[in-house]
N, C-alpha and C. Protein backbone atom coordinates (compact mmCIF):
# COMPACT_ATOMS: atom_id res chain seq x y z
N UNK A 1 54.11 53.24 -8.18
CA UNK A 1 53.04 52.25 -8.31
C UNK A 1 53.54 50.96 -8.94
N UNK A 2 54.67 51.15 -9.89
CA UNK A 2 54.83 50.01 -10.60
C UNK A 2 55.43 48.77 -9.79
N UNK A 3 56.39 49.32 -8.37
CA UNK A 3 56.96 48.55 -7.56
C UNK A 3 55.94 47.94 -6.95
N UNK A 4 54.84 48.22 -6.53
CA UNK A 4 54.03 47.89 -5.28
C UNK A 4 53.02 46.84 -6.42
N UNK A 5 52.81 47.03 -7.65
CA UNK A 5 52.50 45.84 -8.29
C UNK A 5 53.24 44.78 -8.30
N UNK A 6 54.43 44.94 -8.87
CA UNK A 6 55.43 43.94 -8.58
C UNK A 6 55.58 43.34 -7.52
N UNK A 7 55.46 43.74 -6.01
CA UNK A 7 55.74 43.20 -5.08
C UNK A 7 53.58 42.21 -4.94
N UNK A 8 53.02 42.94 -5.10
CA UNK A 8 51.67 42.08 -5.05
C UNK A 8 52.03 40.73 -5.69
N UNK A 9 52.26 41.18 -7.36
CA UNK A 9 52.30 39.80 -8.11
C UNK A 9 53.77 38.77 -7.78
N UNK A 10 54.45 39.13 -6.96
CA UNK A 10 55.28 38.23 -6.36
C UNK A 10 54.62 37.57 -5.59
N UNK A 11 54.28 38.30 -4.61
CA UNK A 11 53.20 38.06 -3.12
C UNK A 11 52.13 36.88 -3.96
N UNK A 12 51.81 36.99 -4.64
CA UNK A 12 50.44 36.33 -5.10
C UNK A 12 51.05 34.75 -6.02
N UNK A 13 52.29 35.19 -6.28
CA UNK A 13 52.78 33.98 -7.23
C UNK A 13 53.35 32.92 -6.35
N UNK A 14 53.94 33.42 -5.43
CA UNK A 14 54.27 32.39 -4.09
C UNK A 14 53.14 31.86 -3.37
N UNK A 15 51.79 32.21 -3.56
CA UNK A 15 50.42 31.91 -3.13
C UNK A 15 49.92 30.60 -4.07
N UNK A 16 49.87 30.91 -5.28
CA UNK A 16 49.50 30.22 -6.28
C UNK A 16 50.42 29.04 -6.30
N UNK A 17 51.78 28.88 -6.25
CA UNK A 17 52.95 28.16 -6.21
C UNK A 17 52.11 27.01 -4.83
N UNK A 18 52.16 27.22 -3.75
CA UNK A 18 51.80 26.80 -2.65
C UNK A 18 50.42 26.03 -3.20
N UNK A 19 49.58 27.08 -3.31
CA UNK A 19 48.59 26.23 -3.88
C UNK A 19 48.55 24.96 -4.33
N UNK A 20 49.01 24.44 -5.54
CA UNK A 20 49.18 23.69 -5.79
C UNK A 20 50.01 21.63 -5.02
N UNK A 21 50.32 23.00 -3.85
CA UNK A 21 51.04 21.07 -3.05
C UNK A 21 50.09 21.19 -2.28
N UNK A 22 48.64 21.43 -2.08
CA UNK A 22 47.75 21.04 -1.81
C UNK A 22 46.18 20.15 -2.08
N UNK A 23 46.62 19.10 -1.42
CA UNK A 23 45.74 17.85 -1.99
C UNK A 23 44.54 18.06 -1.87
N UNK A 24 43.89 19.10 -1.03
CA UNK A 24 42.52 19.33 -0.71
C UNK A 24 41.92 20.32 -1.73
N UNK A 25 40.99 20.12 -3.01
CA UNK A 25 40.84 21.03 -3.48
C UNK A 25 40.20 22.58 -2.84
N UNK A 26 39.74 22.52 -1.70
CA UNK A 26 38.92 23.54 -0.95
C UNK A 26 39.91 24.41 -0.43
N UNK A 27 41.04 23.79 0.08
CA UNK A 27 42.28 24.83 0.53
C UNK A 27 42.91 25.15 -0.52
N UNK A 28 42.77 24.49 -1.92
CA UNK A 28 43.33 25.29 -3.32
C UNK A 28 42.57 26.44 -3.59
N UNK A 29 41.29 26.14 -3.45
CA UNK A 29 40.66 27.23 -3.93
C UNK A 29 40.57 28.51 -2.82
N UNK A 30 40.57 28.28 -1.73
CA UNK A 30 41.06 29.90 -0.64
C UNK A 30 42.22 30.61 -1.07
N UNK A 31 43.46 29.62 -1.53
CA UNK A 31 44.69 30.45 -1.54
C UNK A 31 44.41 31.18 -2.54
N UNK A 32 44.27 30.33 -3.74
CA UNK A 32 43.93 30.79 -5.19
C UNK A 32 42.79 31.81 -5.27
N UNK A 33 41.95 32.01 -4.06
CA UNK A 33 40.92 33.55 -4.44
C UNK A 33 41.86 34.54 -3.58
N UNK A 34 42.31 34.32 -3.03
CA UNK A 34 43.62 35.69 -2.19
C UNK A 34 44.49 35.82 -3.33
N UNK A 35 45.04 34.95 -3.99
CA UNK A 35 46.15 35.17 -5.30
C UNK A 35 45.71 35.82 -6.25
N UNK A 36 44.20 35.44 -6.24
CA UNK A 36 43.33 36.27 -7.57
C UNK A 36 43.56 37.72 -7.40
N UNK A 37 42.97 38.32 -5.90
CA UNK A 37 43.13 39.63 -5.89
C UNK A 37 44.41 40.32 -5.52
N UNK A 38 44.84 39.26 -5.25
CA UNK A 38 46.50 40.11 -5.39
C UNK A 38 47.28 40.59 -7.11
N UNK A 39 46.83 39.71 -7.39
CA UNK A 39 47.37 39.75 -9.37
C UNK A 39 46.20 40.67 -9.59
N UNK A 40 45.15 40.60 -9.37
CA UNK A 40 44.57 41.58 -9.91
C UNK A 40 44.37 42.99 -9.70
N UNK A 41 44.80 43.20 -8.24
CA UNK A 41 45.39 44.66 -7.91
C UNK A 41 46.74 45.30 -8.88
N UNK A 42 47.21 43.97 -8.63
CA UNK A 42 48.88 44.09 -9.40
C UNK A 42 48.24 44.67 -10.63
N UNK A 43 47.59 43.71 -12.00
CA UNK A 43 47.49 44.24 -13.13
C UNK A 43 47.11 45.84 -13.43
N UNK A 44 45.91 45.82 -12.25
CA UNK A 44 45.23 47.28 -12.48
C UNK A 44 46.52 48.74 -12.23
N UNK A 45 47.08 48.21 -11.38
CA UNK A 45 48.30 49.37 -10.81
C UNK A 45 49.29 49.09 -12.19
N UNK A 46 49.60 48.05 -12.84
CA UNK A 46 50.32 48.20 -14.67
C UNK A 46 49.70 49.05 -15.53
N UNK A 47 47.62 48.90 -15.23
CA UNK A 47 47.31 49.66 -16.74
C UNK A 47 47.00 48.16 -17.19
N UNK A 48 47.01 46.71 -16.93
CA UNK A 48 46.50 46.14 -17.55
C UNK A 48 45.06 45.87 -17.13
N UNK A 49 44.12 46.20 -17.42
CA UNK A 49 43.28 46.05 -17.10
C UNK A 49 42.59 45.02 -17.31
N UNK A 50 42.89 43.99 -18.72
CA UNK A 50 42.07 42.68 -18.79
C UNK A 50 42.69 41.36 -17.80
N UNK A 51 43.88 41.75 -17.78
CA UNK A 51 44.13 40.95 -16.65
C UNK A 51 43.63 41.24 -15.33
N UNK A 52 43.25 42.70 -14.84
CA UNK A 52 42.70 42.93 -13.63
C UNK A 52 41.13 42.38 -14.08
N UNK A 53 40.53 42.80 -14.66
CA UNK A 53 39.45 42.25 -14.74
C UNK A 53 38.86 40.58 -14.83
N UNK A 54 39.79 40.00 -15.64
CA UNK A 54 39.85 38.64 -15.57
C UNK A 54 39.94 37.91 -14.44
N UNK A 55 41.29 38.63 -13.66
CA UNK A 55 41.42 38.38 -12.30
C UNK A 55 40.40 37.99 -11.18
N UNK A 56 39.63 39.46 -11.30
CA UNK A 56 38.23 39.63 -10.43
C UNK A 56 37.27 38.76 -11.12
N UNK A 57 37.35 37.76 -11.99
CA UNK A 57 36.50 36.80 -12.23
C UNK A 57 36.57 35.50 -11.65
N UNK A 58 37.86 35.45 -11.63
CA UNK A 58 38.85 34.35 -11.10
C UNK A 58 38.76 34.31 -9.96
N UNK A 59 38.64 35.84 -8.87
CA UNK A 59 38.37 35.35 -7.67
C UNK A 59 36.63 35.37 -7.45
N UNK A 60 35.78 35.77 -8.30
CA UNK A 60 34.55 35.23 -7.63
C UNK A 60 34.18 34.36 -8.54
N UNK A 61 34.90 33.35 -9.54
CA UNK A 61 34.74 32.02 -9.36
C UNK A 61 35.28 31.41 -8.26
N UNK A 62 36.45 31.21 -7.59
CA UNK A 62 36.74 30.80 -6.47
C UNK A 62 36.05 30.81 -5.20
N UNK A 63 35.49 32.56 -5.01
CA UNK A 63 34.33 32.81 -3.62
C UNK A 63 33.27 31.76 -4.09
N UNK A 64 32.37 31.72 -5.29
CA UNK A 64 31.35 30.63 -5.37
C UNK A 64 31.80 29.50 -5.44
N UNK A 65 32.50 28.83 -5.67
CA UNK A 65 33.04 27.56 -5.12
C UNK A 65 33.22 27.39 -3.79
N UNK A 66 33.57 27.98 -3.07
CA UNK A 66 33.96 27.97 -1.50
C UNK A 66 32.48 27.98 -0.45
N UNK A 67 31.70 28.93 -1.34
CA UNK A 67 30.28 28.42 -0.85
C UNK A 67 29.60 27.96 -1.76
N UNK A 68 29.27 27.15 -1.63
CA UNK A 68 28.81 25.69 -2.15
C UNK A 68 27.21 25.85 -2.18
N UNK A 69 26.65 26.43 -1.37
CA UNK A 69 24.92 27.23 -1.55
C UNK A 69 24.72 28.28 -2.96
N UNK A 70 26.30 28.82 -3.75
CA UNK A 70 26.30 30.21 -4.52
C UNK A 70 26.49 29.14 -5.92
N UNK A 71 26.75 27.42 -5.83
CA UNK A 71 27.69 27.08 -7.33
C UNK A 71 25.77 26.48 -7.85
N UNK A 72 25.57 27.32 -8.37
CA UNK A 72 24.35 26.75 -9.47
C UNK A 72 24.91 27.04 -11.12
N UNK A 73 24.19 26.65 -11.57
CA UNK A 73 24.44 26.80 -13.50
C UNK A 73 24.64 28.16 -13.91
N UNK A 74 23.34 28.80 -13.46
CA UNK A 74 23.32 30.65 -14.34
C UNK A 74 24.28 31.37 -13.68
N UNK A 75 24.99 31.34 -12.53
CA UNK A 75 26.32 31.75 -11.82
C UNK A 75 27.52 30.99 -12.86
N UNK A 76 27.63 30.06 -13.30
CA UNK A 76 28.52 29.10 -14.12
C UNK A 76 28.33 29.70 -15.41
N UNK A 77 27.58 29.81 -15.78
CA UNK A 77 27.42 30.93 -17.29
C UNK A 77 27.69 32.32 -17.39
N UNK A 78 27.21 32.91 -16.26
CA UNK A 78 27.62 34.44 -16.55
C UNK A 78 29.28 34.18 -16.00
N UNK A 79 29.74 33.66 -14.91
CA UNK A 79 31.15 33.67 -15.24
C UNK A 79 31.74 33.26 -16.96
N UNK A 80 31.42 32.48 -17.19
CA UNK A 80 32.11 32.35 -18.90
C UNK A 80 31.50 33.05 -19.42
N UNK A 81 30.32 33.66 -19.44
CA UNK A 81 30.00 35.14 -20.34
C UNK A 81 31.20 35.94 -20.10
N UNK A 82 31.71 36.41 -18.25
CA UNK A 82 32.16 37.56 -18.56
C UNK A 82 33.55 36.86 -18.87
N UNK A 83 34.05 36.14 -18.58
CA UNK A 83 35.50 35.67 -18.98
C UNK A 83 35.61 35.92 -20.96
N UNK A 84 34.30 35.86 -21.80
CA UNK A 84 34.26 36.21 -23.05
C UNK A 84 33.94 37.78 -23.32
N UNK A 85 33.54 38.17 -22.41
CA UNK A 85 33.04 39.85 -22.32
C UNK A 85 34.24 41.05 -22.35
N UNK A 86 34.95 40.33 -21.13
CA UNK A 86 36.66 41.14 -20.58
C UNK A 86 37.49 41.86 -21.72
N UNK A 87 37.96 40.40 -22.99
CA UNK A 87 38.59 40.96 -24.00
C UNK A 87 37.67 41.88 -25.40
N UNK A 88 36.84 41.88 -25.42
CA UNK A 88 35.80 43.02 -25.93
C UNK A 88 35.89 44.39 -25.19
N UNK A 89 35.65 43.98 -23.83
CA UNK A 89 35.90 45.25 -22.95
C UNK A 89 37.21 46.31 -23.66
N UNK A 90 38.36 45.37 -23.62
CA UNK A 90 39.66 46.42 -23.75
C UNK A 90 39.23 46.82 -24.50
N UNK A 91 39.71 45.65 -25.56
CA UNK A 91 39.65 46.36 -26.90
C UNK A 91 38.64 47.67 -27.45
N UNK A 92 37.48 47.37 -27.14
CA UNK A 92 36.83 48.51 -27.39
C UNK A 92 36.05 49.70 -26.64
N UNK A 93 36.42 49.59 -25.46
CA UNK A 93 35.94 50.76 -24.24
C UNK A 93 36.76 51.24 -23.61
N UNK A 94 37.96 50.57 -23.30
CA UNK A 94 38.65 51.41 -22.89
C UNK A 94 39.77 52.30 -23.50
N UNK A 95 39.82 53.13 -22.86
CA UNK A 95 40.51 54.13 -23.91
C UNK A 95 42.16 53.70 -23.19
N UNK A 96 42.91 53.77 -24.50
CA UNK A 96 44.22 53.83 -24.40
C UNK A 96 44.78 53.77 -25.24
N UNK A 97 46.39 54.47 -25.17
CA UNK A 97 47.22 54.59 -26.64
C UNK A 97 47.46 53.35 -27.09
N UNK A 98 46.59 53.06 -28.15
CA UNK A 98 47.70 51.24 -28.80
C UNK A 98 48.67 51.60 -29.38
N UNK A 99 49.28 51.08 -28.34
CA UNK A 99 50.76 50.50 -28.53
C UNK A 99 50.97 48.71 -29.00
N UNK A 100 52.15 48.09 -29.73
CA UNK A 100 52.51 47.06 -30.10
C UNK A 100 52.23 46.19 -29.03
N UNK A 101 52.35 46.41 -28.05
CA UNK A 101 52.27 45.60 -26.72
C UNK A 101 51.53 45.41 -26.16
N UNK A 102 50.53 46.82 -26.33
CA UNK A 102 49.12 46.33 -25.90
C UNK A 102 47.83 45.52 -26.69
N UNK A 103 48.18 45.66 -28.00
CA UNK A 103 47.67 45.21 -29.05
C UNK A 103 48.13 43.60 -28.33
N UNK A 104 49.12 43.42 -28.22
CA UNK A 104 49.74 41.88 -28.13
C UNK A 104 48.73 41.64 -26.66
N UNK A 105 49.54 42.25 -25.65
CA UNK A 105 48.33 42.08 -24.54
C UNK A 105 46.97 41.41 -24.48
N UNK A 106 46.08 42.50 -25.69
CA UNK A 106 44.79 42.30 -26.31
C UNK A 106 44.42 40.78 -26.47
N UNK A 107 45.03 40.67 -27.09
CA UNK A 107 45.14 38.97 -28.23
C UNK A 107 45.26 37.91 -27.57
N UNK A 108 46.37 38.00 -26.92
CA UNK A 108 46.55 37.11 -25.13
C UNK A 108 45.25 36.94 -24.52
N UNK A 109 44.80 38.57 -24.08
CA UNK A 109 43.48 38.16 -23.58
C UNK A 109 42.30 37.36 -23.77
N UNK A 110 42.28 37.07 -25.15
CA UNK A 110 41.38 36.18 -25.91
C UNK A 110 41.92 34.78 -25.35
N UNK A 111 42.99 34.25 -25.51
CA UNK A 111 43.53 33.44 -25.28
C UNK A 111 42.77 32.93 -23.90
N UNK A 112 43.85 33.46 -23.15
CA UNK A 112 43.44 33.78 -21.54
C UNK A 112 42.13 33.20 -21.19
N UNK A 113 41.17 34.05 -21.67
CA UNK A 113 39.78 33.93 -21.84
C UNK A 113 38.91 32.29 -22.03
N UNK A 114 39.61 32.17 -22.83
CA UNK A 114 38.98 30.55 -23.37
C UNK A 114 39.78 29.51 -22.36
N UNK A 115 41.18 29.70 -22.09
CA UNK A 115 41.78 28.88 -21.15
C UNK A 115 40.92 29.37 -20.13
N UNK A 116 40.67 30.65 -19.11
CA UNK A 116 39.76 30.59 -17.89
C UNK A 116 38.69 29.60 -18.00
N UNK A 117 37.64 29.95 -18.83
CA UNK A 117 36.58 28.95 -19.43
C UNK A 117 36.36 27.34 -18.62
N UNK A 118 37.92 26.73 -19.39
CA UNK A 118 38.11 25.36 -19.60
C UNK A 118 38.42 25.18 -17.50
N UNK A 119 39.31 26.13 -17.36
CA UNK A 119 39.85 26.02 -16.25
C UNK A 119 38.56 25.91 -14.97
N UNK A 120 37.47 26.75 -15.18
CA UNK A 120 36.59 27.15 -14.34
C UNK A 120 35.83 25.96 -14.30
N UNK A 121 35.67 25.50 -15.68
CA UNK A 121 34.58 24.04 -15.87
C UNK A 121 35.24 23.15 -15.07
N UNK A 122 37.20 22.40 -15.13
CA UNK A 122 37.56 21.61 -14.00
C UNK A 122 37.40 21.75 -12.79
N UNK A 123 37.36 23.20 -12.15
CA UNK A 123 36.95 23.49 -11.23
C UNK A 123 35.69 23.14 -10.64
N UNK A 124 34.76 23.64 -11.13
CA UNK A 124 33.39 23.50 -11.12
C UNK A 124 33.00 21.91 -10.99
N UNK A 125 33.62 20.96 -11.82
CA UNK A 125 33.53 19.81 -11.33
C UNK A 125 34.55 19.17 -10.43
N UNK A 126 34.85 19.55 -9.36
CA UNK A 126 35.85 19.56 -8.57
C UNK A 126 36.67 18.38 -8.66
N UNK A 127 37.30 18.44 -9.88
CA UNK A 127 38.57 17.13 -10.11
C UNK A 127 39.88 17.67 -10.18
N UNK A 128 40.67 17.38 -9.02
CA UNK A 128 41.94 17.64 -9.16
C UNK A 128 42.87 17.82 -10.15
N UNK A 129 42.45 16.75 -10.71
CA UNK A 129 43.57 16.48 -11.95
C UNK A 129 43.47 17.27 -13.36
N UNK A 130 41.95 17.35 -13.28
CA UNK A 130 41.79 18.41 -14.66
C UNK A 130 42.17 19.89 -14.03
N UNK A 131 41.79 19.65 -12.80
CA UNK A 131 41.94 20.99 -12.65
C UNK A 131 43.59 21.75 -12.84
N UNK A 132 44.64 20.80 -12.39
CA UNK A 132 46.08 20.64 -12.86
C UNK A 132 46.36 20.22 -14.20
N UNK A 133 45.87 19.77 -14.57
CA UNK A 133 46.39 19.54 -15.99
C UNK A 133 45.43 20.57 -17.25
N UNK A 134 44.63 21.17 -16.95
CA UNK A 134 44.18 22.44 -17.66
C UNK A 134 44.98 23.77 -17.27
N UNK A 135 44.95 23.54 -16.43
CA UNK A 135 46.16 24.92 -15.76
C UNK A 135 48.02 24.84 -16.32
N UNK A 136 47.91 23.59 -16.48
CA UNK A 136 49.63 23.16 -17.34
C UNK A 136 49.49 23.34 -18.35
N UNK A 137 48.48 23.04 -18.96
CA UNK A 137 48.68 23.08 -20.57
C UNK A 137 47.87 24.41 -21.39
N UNK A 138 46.59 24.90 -20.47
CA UNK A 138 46.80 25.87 -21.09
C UNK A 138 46.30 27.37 -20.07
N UNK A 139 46.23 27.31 -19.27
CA UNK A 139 45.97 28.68 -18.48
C UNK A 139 47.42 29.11 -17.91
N UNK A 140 48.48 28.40 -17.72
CA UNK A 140 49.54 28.61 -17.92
C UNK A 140 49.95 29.36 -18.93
N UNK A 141 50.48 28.65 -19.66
CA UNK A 141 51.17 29.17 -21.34
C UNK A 141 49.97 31.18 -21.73
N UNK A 142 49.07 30.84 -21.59
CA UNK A 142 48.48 31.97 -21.60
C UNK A 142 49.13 33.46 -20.82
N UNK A 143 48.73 32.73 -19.80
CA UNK A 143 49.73 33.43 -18.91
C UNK A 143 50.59 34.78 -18.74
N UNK A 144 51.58 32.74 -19.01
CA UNK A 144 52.74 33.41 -19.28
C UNK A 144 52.88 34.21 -20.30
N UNK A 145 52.78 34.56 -21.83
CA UNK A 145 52.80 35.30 -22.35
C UNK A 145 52.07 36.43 -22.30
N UNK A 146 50.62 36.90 -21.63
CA UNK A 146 50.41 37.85 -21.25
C UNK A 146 50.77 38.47 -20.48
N UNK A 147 51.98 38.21 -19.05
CA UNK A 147 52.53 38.53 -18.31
C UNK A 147 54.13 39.33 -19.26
N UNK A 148 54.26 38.15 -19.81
CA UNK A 148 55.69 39.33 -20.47
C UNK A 148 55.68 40.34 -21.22
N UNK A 149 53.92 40.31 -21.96
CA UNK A 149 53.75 41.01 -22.76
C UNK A 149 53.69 42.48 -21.62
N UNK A 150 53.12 42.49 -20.69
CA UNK A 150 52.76 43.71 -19.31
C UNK A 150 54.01 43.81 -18.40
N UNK A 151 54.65 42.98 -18.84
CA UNK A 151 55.58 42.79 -17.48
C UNK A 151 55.40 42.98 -16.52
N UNK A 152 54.70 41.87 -15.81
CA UNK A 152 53.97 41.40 -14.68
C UNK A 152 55.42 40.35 -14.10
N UNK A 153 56.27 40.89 -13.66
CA UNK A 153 57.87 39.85 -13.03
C UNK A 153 56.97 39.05 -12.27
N UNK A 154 56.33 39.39 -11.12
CA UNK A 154 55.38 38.35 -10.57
C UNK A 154 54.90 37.14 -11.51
N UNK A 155 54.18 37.62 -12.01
CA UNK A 155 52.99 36.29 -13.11
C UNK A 155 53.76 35.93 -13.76
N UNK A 156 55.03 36.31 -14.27
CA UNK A 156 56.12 35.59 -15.30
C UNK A 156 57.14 34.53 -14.19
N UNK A 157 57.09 34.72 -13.42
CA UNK A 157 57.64 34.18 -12.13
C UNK A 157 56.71 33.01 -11.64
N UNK A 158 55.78 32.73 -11.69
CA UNK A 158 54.54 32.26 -11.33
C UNK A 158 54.22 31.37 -12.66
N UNK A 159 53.73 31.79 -13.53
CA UNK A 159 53.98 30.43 -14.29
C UNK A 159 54.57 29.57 -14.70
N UNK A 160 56.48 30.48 -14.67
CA UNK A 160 57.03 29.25 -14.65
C UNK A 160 57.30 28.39 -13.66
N UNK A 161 56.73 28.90 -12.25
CA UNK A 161 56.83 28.14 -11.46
C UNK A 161 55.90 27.24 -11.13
N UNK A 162 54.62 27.09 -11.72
CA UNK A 162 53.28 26.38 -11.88
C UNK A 162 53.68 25.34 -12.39
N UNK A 163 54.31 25.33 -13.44
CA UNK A 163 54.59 24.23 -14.04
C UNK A 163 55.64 23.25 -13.26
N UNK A 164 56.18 24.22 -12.30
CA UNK A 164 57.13 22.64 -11.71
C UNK A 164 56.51 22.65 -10.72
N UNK A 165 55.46 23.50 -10.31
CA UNK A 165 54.60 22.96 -8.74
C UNK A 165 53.71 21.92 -9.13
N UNK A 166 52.71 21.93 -10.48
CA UNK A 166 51.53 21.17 -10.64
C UNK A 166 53.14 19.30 -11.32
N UNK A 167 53.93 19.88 -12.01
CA UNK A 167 54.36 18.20 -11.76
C UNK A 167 55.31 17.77 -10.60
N UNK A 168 55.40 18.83 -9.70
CA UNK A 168 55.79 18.09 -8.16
C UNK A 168 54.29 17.31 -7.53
N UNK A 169 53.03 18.12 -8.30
CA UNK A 169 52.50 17.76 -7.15
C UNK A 169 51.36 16.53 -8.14
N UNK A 170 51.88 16.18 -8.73
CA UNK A 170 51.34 14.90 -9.66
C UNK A 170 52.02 13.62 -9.14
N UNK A 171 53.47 14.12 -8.82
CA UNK A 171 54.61 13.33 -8.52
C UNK A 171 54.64 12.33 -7.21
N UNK A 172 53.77 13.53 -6.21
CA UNK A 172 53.93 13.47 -5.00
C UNK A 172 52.14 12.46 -4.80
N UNK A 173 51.65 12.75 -5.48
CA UNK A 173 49.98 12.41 -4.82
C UNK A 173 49.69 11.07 -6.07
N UNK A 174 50.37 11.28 -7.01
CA UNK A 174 49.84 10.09 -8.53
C UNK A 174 48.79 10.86 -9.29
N UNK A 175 48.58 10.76 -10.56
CA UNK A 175 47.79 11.74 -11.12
C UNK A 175 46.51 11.36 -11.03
N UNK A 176 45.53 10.80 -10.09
CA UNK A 176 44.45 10.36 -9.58
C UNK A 176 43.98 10.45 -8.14
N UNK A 177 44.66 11.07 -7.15
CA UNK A 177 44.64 10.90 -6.04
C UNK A 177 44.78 12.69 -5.59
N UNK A 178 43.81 13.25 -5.80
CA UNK A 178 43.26 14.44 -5.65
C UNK A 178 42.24 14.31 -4.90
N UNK A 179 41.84 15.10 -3.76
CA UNK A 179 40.71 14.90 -2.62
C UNK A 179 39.73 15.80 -3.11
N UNK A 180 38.72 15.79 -3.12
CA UNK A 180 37.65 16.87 -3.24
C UNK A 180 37.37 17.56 -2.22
């Protein structure tokens, strides 16, 4: 199982990578809900489960964005409810041996959590640029350290590659010239 995660969160990090040299936010957000459930199959087949769960938030924030009849407010709230719900979840329902790593995991998730948040709101107001430059500075870095903490080679692969996709693609378009 652990290979066939690994090969998802590769699969999904070369998705997300791509993502980003795309100027149209609407074709960001298709790749990026296929990437969602690929990382989030991945996490669940680790045992991480707040990342699988987070994941599956991530992609039906993306599905309600894509239909544009589903993006109202109380859909925009219960996503950041559950993006604050997820790391409560581990920590206290699901059962598992704490270990140092998962404890670390845990903590990340909080992290994680508040970066989704910020990330979902650029989204939600469909601006390119926040939407790249919240993802660089901090749904990235999150990330990445919850990925090494699980060893997710994919998602550790993937953020550091975010960071040179979102400033290729600042480079390439000017940091204002994002299409809706």
């Amino acid at each position: 199982m652990d290979i066939i995660a690994q090969i998802l969160s590769i699969i999904s990090c070369a998705a997300i990578i791509f993502s980003f040299q795309l100027k149209n936010n609407r074709n960001l957000f298709w790749v990026q809900t296929f990437a969602a459930i690929g990382f989030g199959l991945s996490y669940l087949l680790l045992g991480a489960y707040d990342g699988f769960f987070i994941n599956l938030i991530s992609f039906t924030n993306t599905f309600v964005l894509l239909n544009k009849r589903l993006k109202k407010t109380p859909i925009l709230v219960a996503l950041c409810i559950g993006y604050i719900i997820v790391p409560f979840i581990s920590l206290f329902l699901i059962k598992k041996a704490w270990t140092t790593v998962l404890i670390i995991a845990t903590v990340f998730s909080f992290v994680i959590a508040a970066s989704q948040i910020a990330y979902t709101l650029a989204m939600w107001k469909d601006d390119g640029k926040a939407i790249r430059l919240v993802r660089l500075f901090a749904v990235t870095p999150a990330w990445l350290a919850y990925n090494i903490a699980v060893f997710s080679i994919g998602g550790i692969i993937c953020e550091a590659f975010n960071v040179i996709s979102i400033i290729i693609a600042f480079i390439r378009y000017g940091k204002d010239e994002f299409t809706k």
